[in-house]
C-alpha atoms as a PDB file:
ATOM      1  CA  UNK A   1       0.000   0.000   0.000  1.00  0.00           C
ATOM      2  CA  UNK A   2       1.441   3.555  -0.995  1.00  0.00           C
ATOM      3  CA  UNK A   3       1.928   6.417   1.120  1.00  0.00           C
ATOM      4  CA  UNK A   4      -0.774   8.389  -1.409  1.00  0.00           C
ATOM      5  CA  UNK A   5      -3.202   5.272  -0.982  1.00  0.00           C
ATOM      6  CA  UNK A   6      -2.745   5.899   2.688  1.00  0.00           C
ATOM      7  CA  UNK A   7      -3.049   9.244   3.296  1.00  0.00           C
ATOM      8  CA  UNK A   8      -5.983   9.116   0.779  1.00  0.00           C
ATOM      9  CA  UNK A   9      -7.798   6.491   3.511  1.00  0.00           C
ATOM     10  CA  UNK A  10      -7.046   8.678   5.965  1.00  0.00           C
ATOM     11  CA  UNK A  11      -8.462  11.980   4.551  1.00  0.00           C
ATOM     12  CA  UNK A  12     -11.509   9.922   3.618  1.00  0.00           C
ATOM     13  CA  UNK A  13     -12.359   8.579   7.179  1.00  0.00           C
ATOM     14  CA  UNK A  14     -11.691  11.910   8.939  1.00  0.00           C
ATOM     15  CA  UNK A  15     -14.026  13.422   6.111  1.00  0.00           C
ATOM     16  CA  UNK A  16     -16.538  11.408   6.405  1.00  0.00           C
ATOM     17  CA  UNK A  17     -16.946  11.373   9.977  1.00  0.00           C
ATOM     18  CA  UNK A  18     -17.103  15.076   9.494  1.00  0.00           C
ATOM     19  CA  UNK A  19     -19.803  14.734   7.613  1.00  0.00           C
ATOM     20  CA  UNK A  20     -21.823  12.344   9.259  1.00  0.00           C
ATOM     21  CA  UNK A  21     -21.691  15.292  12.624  1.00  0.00           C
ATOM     22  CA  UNK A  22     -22.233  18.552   9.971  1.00  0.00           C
ATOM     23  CA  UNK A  23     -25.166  16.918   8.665  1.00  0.00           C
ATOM     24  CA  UNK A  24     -26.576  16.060  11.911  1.00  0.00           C
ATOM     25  CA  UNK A  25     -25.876  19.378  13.253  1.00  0.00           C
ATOM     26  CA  UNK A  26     -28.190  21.334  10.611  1.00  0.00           C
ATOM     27  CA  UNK A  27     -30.760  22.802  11.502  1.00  0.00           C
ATOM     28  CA  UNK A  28     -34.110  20.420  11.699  1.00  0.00           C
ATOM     29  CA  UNK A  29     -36.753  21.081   8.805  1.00  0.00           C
ATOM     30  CA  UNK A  30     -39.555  19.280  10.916  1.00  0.00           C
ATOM     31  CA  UNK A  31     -38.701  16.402  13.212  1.00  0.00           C
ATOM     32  CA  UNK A  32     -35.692  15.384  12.504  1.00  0.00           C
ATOM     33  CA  UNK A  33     -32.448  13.869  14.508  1.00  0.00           C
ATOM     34  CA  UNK A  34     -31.461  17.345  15.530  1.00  0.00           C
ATOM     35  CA  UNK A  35     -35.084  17.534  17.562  1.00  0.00           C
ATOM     36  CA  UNK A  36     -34.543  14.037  18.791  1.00  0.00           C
ATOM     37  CA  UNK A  37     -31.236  15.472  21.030  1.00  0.00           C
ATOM     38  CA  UNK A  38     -33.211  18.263  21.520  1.00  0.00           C
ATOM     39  CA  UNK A  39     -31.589  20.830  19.252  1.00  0.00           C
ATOM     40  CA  UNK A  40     -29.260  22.381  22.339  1.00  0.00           C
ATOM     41  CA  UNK A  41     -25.999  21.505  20.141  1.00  0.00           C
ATOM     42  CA  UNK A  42     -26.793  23.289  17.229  1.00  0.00           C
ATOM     43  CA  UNK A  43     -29.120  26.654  18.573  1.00  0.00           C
ATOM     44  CA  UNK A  44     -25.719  28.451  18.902  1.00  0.00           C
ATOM     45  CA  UNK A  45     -24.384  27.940  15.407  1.00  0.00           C
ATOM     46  CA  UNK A  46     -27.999  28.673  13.824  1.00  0.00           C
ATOM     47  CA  UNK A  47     -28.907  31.484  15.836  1.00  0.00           C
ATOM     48  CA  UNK A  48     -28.224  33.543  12.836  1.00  0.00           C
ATOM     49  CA  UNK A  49     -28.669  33.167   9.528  1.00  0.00           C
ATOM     50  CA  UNK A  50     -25.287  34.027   8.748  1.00  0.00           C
ATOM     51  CA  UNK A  51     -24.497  30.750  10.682  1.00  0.00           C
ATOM     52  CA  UNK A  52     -26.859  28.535   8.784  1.00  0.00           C
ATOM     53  CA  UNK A  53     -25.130  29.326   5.680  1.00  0.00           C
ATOM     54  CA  UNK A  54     -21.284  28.994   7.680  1.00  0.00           C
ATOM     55  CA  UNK A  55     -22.032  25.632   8.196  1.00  0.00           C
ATOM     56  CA  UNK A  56     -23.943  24.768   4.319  1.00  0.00           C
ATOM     57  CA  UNK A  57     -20.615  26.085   3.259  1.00  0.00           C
ATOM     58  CA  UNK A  58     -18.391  24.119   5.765  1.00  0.00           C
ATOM     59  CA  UNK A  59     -20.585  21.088   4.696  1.00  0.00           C
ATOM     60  CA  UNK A  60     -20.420  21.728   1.094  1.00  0.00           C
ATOM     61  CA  UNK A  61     -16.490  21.668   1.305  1.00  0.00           C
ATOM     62  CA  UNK A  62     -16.087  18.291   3.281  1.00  0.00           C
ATOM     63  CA  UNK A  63     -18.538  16.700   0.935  1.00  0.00           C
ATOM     64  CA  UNK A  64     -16.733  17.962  -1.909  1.00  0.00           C
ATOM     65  CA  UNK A  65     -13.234  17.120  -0.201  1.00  0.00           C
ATOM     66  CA  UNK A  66     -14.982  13.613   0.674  1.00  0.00           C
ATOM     67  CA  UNK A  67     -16.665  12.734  -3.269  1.00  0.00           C
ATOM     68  CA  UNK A  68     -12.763  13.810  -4.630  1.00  0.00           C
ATOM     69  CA  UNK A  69     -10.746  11.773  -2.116  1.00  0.00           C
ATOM     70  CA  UNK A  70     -13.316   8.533  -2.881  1.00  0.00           C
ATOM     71  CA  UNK A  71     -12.396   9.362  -6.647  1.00  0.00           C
ATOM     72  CA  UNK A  72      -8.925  10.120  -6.086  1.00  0.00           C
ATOM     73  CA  UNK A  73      -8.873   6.534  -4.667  1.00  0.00           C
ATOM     74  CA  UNK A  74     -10.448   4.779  -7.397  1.00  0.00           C
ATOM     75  CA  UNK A  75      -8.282   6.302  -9.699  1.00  0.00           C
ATOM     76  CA  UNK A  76      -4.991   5.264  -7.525  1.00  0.00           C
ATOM     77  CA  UNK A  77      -6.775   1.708  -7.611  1.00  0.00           C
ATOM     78  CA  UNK A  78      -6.874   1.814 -11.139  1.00  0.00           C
ATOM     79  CA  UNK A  79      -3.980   2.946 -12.366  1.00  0.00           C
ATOM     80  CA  UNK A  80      -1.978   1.679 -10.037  1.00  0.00           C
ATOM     81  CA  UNK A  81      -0.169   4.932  -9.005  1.00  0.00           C
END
């Protein structure tokens, strides 16, 4: 296993578990998981709507960071590089 193949893993596990807490941080649109904890973790960040659309942006990034290091990864597979 390369050094690229490993550091690729690694960026991918750290980005996705990023993920999974961004998206459960959002903001509830009716009942979701954020109401089921009660919604106390996430009132600070949403208080404005300036932070709503901090964190859409922070999310957008790690999911784009997470879709390129998943193709980055298939393409090392590949290729072989």
């Amino acid at each position: 296993m390369s050094v690229l193949t490993t550091i690729l893993w690694v960026v991918l596990v750290i980005t996705s578990l990023l993920l999974i807490g961004l998206v459960l941080v959002h903001r509830g649109r009716g009942g979701g998981i954020t109401d089921v904890f009660g919604g106390g973790l996430a009132s600070g960040i949403q208080s404005t709507a300036v932070g709503e659309r901090n964190l859409s942006r922070i999310t957008w990034g790690v999911a784009v960071a997470w879709g390129m290091s998943i193709v980055l990864l298939g393409l090392v597979s590949r290729f072989g590089i």
